[in-house]
PDB file of N, CA and C in Angstrom:
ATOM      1  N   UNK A   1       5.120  13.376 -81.920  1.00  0.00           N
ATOM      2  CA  UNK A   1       5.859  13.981 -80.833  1.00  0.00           C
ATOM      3  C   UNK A   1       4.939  14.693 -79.860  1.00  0.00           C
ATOM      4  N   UNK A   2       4.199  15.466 -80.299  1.00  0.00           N
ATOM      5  CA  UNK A   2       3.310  15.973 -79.448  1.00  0.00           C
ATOM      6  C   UNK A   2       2.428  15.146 -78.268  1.00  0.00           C
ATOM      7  N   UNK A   3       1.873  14.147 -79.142  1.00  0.00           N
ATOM      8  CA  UNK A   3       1.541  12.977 -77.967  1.00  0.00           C
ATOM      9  C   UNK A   3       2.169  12.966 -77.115  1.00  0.00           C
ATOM     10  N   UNK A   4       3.506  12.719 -77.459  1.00  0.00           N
ATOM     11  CA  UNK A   4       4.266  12.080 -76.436  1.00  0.00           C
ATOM     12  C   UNK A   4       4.593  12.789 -75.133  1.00  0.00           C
ATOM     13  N   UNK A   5       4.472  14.189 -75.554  1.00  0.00           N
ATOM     14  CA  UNK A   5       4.535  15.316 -74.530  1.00  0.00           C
ATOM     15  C   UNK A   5       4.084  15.700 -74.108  1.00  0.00           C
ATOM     16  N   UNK A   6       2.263  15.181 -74.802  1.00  0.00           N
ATOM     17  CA  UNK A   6       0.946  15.476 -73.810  1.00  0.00           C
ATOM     18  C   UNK A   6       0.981  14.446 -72.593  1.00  0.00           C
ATOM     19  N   UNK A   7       1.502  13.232 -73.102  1.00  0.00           N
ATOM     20  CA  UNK A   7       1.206  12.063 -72.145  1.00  0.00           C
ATOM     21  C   UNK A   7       2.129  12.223 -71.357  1.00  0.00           C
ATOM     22  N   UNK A   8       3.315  12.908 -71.202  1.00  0.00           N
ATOM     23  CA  UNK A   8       4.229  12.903 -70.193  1.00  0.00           C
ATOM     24  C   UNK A   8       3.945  14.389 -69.248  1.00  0.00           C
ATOM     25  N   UNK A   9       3.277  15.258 -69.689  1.00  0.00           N
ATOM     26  CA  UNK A   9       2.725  16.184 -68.505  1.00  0.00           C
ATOM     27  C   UNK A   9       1.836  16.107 -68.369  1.00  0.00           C
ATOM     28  N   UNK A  10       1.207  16.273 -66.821  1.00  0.00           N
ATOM     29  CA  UNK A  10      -0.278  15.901 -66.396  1.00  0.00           C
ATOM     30  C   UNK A  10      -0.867  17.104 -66.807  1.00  0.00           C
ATOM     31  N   UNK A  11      -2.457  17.045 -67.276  1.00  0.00           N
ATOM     32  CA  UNK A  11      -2.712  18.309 -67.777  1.00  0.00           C
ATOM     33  C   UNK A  11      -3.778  19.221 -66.516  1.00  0.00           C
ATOM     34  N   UNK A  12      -4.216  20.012 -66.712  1.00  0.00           N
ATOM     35  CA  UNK A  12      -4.898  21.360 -65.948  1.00  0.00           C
ATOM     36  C   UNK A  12      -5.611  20.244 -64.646  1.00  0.00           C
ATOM     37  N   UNK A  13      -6.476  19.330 -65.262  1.00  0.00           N
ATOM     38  CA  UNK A  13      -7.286  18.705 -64.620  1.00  0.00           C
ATOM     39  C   UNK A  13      -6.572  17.688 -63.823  1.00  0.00           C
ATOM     40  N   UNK A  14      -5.852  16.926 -63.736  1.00  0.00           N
ATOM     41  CA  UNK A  14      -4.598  16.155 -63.357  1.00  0.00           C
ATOM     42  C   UNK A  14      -3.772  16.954 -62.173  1.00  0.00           C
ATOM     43  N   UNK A  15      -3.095  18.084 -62.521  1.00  0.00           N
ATOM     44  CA  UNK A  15      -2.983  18.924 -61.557  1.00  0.00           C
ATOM     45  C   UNK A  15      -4.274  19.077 -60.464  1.00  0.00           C
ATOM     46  N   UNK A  16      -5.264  19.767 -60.784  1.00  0.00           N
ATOM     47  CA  UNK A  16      -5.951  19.888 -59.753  1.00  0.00           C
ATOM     48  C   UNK A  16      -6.155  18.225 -58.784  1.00  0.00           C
ATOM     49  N   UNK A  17      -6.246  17.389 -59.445  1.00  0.00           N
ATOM     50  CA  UNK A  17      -6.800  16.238 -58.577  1.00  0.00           C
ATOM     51  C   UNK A  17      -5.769  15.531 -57.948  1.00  0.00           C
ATOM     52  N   UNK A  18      -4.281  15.996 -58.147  1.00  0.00           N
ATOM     53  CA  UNK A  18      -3.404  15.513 -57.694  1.00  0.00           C
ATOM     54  C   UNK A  18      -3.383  15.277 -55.933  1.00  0.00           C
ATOM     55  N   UNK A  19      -3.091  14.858 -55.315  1.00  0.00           N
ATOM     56  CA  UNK A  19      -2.854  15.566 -53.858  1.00  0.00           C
ATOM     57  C   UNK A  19      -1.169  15.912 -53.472  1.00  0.00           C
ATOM     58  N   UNK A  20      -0.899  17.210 -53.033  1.00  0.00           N
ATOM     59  CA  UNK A  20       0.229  17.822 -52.383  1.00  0.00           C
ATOM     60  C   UNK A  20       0.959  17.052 -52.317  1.00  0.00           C
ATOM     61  N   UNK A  21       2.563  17.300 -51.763  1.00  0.00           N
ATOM     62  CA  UNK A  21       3.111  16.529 -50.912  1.00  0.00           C
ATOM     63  C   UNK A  21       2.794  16.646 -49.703  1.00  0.00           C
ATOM     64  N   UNK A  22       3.073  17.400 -49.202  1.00  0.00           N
ATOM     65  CA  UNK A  22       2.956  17.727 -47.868  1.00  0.00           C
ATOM     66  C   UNK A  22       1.074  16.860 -47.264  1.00  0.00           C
ATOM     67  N   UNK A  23       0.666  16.660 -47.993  1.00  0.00           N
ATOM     68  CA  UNK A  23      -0.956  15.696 -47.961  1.00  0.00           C
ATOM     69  C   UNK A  23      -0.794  14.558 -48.136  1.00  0.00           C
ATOM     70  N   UNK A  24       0.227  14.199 -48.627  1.00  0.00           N
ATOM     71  CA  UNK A  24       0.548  12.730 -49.521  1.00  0.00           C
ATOM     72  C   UNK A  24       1.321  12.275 -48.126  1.00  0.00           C
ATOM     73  N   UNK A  25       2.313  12.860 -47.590  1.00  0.00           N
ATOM     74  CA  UNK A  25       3.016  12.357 -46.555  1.00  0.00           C
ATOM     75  C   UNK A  25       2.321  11.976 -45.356  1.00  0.00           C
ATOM     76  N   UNK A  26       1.509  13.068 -44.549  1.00  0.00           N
ATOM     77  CA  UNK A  26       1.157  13.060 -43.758  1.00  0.00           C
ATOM     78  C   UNK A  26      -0.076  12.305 -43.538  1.00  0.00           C
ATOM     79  N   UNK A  27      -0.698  11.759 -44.663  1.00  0.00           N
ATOM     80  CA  UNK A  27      -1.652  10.660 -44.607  1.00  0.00           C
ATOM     81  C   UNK A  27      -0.846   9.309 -44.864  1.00  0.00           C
ATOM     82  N   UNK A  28       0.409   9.300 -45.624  1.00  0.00           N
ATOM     83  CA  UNK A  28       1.096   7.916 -45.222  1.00  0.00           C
ATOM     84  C   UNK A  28       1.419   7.339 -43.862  1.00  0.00           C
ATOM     85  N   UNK A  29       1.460   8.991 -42.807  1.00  0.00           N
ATOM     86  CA  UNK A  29       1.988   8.429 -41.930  1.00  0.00           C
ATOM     87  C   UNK A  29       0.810   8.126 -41.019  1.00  0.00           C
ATOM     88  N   UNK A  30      -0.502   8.997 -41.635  1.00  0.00           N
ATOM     89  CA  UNK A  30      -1.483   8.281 -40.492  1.00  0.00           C
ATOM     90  C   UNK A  30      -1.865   6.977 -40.529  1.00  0.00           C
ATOM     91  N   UNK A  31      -1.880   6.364 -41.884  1.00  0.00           N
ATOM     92  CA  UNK A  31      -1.985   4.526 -42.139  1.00  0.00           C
ATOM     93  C   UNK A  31      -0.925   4.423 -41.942  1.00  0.00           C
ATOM     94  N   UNK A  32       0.750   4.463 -41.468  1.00  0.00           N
ATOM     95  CA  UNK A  32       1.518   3.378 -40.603  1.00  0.00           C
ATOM     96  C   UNK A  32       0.742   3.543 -39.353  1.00  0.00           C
ATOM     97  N   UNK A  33       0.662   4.647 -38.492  1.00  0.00           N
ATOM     98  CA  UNK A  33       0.388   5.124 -37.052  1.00  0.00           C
ATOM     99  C   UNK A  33      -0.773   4.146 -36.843  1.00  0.00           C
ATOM    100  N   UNK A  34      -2.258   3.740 -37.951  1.00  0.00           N
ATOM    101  CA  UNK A  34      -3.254   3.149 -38.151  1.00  0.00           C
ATOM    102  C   UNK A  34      -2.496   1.574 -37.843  1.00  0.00           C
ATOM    103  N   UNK A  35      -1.992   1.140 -38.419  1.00  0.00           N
ATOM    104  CA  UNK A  35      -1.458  -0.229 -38.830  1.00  0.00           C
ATOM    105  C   UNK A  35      -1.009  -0.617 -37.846  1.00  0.00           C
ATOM    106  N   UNK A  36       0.087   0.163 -37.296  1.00  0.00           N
ATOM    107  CA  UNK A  36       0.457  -0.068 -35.738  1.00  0.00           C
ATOM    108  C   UNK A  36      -0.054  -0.832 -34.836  1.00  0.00           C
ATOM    109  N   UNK A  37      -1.348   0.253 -34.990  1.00  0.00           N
ATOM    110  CA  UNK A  37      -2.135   0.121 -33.408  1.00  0.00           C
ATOM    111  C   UNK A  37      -3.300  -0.272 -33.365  1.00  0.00           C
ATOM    112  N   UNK A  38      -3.378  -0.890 -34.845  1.00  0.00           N
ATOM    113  CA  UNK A  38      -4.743  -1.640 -35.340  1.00  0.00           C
ATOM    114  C   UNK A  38      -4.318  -2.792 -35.465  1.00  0.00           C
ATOM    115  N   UNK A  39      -3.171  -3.370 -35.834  1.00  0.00           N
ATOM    116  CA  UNK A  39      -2.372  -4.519 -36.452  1.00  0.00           C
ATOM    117  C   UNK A  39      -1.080  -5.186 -35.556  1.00  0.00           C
ATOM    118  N   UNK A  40      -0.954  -5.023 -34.055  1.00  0.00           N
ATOM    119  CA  UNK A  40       0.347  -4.958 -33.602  1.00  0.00           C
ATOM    120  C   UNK A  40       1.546  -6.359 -34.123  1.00  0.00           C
ATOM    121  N   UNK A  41       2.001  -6.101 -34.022  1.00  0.00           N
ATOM    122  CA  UNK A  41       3.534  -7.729 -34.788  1.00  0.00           C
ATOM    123  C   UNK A  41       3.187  -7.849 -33.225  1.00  0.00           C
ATOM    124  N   UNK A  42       2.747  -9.539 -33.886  1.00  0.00           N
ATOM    125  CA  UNK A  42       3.112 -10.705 -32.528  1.00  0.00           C
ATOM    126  C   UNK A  42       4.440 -10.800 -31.831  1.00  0.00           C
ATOM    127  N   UNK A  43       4.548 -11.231 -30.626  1.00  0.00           N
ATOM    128  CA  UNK A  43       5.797 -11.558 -30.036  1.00  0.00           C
ATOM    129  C   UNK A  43       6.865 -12.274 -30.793  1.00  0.00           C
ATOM    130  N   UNK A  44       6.116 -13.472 -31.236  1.00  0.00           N
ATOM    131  CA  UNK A  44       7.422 -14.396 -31.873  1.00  0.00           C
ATOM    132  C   UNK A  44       7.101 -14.375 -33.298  1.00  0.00           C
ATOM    133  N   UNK A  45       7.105 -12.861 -33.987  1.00  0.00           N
ATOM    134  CA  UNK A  45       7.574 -12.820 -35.129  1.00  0.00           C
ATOM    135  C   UNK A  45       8.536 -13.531 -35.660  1.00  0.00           C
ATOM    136  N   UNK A  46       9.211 -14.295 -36.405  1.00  0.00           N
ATOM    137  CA  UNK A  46      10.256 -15.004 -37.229  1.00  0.00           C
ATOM    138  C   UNK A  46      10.294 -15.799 -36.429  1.00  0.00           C
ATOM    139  N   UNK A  47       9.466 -16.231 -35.576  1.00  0.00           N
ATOM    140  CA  UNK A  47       9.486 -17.308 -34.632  1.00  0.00           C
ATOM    141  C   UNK A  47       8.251 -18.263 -35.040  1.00  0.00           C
ATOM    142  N   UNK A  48       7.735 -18.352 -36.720  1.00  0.00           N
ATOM    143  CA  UNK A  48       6.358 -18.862 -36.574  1.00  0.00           C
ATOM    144  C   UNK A  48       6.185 -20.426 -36.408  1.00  0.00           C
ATOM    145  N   UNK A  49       7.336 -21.016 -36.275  1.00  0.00           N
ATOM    146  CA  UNK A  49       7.374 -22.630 -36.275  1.00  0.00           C
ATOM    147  C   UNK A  49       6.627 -23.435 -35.209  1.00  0.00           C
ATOM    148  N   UNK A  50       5.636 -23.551 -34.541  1.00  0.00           N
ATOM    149  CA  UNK A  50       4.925 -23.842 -33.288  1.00  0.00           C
ATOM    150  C   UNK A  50       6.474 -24.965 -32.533  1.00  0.00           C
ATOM    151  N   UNK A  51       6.909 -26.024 -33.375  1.00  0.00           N
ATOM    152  CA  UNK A  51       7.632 -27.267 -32.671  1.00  0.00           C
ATOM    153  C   UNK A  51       8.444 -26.032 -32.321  1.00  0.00           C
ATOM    154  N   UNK A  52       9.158 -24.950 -32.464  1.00  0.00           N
ATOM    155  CA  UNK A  52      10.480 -24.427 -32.121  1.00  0.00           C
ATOM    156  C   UNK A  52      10.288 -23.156 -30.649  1.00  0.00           C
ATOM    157  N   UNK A  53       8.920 -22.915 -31.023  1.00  0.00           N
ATOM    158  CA  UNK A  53       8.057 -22.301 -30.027  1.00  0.00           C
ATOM    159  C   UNK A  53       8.527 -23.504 -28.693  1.00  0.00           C
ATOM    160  N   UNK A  54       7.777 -24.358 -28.840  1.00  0.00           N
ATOM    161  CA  UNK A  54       7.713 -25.435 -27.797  1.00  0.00           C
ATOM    162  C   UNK A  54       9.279 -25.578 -27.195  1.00  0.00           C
ATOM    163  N   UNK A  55       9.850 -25.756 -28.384  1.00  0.00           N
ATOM    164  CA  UNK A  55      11.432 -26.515 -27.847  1.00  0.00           C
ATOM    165  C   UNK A  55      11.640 -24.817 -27.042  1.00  0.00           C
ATOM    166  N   UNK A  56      11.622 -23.883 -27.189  1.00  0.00           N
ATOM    167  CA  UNK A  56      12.586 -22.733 -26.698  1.00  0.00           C
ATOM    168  C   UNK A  56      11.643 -22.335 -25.432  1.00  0.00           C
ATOM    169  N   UNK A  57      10.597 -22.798 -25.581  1.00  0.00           N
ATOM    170  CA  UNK A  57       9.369 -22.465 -23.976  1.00  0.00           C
ATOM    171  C   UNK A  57      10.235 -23.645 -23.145  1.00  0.00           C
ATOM    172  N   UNK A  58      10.348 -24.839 -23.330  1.00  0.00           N
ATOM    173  CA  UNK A  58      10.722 -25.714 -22.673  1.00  0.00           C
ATOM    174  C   UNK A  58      12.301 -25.493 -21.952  1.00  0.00           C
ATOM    175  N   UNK A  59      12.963 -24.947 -23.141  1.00  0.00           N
ATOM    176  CA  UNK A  59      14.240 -25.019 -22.763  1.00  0.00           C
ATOM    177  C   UNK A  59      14.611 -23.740 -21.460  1.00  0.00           C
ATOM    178  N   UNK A  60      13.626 -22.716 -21.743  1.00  0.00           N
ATOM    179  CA  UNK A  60      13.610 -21.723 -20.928  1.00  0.00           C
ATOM    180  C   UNK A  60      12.813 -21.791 -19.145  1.00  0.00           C
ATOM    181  N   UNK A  61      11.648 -23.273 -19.550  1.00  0.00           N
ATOM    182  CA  UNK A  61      11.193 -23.513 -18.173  1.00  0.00           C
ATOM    183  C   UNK A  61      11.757 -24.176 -17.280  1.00  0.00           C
ATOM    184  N   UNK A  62      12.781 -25.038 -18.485  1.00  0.00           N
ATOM    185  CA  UNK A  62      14.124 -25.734 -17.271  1.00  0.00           C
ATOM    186  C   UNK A  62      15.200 -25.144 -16.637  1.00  0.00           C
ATOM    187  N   UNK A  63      15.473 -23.494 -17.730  1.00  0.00           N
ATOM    188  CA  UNK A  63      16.737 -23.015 -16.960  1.00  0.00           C
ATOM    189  C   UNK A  63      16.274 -22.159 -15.936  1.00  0.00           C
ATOM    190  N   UNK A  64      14.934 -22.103 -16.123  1.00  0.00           N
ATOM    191  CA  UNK A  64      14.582 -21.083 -14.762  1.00  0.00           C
ATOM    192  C   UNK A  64      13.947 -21.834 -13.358  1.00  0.00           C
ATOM    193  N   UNK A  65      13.678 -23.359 -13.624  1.00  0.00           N
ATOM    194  CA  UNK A  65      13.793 -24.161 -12.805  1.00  0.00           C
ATOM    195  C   UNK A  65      14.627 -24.401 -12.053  1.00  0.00           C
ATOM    196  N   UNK A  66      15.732 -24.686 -12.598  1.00  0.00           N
ATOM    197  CA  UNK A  66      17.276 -24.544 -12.057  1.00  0.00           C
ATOM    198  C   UNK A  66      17.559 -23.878 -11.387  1.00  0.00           C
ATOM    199  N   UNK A  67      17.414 -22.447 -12.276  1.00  0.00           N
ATOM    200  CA  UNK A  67      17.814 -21.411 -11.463  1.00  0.00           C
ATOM    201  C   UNK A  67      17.297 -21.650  -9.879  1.00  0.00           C
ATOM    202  N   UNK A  68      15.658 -21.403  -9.973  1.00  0.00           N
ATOM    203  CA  UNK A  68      15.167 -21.214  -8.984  1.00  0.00           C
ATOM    204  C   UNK A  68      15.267 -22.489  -7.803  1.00  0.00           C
ATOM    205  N   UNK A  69      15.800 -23.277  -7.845  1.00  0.00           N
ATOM    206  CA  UNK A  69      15.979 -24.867  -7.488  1.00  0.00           C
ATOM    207  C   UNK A  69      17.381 -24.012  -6.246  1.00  0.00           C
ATOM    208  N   UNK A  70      18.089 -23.683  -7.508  1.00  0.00           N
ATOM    209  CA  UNK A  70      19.652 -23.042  -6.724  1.00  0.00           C
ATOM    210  C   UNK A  70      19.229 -22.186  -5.724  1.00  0.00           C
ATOM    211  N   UNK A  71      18.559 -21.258  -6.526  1.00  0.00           N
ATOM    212  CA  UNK A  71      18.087 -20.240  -4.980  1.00  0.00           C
ATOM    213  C   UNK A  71      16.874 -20.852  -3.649  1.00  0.00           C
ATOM    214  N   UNK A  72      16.489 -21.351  -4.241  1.00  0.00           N
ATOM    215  CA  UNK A  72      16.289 -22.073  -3.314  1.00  0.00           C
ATOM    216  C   UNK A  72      17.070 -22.573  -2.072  1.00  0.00           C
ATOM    217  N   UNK A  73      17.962 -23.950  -2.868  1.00  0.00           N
ATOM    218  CA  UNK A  73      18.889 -24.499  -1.840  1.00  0.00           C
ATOM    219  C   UNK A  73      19.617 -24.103  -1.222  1.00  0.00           C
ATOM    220  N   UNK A  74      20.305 -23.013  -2.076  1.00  0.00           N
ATOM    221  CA  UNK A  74      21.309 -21.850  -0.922  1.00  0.00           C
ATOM    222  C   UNK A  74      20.411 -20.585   0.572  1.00  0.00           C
ATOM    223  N   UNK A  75      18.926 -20.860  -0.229  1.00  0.00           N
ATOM    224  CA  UNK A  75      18.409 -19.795   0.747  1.00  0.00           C
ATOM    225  C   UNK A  75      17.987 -21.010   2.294  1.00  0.00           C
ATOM    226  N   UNK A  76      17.445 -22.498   1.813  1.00  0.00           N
ATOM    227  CA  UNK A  76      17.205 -23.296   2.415  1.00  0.00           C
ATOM    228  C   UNK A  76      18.792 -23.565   3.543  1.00  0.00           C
ATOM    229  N   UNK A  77      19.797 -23.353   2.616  1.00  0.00           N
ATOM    230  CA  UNK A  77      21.408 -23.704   3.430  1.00  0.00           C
ATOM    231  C   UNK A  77      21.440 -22.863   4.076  1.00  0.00           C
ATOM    232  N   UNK A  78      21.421 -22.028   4.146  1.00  0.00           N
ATOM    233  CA  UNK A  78      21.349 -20.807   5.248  1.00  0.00           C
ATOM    234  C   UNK A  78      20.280 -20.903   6.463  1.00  0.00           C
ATOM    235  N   UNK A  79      19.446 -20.996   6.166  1.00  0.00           N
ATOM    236  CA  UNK A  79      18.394 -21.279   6.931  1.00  0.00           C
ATOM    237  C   UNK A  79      18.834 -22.688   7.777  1.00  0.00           C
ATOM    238  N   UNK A  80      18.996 -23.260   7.556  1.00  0.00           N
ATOM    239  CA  UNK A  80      19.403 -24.779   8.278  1.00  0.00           C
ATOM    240  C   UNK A  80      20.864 -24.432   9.239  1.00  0.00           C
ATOM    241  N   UNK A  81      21.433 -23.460   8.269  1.00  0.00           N
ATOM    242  CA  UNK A  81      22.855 -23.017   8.742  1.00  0.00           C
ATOM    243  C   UNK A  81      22.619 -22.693  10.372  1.00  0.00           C
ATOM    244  N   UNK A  82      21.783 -21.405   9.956  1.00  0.00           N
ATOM    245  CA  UNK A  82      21.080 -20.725  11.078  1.00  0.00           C
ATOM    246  C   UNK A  82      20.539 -21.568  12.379  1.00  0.00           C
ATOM    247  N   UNK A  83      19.660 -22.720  11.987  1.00  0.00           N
ATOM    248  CA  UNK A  83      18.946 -23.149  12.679  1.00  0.00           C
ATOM    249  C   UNK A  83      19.582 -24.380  13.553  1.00  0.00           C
ATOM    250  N   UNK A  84      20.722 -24.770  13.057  1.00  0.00           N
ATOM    251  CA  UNK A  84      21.395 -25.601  13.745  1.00  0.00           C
ATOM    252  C   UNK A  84      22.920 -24.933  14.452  1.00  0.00           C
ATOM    253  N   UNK A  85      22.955 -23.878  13.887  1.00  0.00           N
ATOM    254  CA  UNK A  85      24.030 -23.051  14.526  1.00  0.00           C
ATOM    255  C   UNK A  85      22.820 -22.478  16.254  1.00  0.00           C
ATOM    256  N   UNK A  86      21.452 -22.066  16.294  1.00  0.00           N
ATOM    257  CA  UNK A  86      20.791 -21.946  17.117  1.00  0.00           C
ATOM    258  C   UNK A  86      20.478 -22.799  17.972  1.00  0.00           C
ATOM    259  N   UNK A  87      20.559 -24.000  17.541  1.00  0.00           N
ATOM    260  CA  UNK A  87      19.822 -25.181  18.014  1.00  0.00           C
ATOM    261  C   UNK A  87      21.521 -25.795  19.111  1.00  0.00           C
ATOM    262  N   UNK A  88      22.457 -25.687  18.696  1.00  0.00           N
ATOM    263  CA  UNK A  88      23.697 -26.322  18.446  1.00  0.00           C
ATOM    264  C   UNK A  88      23.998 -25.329  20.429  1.00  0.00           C
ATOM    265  N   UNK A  89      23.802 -24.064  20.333  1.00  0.00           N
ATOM    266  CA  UNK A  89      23.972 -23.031  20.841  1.00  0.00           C
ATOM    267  C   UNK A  89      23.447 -22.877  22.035  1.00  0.00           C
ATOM    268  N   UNK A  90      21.864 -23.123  21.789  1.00  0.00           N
ATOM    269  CA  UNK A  90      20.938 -23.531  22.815  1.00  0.00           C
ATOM    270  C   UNK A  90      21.407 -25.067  23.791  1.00  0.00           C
ATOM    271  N   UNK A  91      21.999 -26.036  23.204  1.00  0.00           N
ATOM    272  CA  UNK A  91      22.414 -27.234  23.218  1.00  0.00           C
ATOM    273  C   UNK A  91      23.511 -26.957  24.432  1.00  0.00           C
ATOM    274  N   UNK A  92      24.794 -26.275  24.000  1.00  0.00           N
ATOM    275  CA  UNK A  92      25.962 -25.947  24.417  1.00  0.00           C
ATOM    276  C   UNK A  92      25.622 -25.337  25.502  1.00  0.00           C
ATOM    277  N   UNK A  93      24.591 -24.513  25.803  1.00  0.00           N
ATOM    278  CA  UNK A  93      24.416 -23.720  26.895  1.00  0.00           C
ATOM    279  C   UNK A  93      23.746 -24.360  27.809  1.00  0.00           C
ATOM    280  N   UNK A  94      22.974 -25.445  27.358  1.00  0.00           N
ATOM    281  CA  UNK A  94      22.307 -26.198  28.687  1.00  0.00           C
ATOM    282  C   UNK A  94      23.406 -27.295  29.347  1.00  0.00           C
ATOM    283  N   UNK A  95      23.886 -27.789  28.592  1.00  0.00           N
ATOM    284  CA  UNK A  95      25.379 -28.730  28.625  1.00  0.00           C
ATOM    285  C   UNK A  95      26.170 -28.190  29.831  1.00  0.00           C
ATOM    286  N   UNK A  96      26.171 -27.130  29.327  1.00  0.00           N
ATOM    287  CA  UNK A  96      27.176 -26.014  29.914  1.00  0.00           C
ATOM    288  C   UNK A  96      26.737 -25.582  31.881  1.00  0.00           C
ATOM    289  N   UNK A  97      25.552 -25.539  31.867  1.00  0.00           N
ATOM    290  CA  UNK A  97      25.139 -25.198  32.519  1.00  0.00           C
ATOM    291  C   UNK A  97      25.094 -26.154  33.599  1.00  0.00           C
ATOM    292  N   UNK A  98      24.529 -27.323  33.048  1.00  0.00           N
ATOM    293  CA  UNK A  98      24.598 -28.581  33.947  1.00  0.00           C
ATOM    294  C   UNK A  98      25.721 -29.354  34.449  1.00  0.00           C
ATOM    295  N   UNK A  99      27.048 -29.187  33.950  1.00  0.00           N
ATOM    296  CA  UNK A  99      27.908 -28.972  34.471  1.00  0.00           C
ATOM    297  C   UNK A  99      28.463 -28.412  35.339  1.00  0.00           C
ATOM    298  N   UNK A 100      28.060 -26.845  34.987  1.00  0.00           N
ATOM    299  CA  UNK A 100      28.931 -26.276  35.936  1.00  0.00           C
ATOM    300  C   UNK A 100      27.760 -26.049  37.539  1.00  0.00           C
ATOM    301  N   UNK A 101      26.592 -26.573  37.195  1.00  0.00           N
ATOM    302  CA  UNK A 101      25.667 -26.942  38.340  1.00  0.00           C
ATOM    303  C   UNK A 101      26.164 -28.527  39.514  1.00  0.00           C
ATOM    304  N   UNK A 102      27.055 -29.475  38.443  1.00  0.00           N
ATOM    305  CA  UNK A 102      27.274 -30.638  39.297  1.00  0.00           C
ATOM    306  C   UNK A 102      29.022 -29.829  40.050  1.00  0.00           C
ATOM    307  N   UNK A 103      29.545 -29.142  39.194  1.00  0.00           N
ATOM    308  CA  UNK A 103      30.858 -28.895  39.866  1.00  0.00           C
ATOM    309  C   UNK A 103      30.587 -28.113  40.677  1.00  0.00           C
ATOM    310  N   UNK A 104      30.040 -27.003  40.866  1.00  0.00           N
ATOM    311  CA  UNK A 104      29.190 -26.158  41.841  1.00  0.00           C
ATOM    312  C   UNK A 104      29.328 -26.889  43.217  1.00  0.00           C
ATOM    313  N   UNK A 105      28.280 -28.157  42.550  1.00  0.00           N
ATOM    314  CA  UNK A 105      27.539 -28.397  43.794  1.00  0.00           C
ATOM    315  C   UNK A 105      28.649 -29.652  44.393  1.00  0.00           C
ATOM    316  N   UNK A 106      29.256 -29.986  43.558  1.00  0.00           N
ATOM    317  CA  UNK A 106      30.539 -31.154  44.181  1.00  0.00           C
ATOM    318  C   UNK A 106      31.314 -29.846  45.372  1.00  0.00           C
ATOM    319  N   UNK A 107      31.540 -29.371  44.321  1.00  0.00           N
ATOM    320  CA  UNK A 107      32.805 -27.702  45.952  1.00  0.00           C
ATOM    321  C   UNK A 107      32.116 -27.456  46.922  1.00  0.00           C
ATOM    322  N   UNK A 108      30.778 -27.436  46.821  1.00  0.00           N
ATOM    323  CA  UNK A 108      29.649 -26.999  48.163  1.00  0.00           C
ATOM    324  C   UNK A 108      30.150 -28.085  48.487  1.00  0.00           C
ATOM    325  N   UNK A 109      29.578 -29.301  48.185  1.00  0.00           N
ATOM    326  CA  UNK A 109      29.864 -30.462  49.240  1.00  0.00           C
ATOM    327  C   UNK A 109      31.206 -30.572  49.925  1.00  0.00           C
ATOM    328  N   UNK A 110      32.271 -30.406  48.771  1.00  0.00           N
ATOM    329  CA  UNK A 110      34.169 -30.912  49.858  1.00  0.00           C
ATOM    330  C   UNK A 110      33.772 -29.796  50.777  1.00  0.00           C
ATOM    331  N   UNK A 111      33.349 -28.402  50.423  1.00  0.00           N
ATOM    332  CA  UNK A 111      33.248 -27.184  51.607  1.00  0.00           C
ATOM    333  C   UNK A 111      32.649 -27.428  52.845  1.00  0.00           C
ATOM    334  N   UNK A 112      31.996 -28.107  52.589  1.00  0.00           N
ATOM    335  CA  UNK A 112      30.778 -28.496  53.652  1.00  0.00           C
ATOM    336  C   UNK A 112      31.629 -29.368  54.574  1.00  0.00           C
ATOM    337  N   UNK A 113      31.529 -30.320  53.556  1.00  0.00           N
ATOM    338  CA  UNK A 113      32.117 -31.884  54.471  1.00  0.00           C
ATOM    339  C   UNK A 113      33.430 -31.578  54.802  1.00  0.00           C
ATOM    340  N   UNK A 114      34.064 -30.758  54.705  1.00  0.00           N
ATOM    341  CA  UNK A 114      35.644 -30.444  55.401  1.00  0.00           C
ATOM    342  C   UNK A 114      35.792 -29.338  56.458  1.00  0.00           C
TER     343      UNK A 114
END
């Protein structure tokens, strides 16, 4: 029995070499803090499959293709919108003009000639 009760309390010397808690903790936390920033986790943690890497890079360079395809064409539609609404405008006004330069000049003439 006695054994058994030596081996289950640490003795004088055991004590001393123990370390604290309060020592025990605060050096656990300096090796996570260490591990961290010595060791960082890759991006595609649980992602280590390279083919699935590929398939989800791919699948992501087409939807942002798209995307950008769309913004595009709507920024391009506008722009054309613009430019033929200007063009259309400029058009109408010379039209416009030359007209009312031949009717002008038809009334000068009955004025004249009458």
């Amino acid at each position: 029995m006695e054994e058994q009760e030596h081996t289950l309390e640490p003795t004088e010397e055991q004590n001393s070499e123990s370390v604290p808690p309060a020592a025990s903790s605060s050096l656990n936390s300096r090796t996570v803090q260490t591990e961290i920033t010595v060791y960082p986790r890759p991006i595609t943690s649980g992602f280590d499959n390279p083919l699935l890497i590929e398939f989800l890079n791919r699948l992501l360079i087409r939807f942002l293709n798209r995307l950008l395809i769309r913004l595009l064409n709507r920024l391009l539609n506008r722009l054309l919108i613009r430019l033929l609404i200007r063009l259309l405008n400029r058009l109408l006004i010379r039209l416009l003009k030359r007209l009312l330069n031949r009717l002008l000049i038809r009334l000068l003439h009955r004025l004249l000639v009458s």
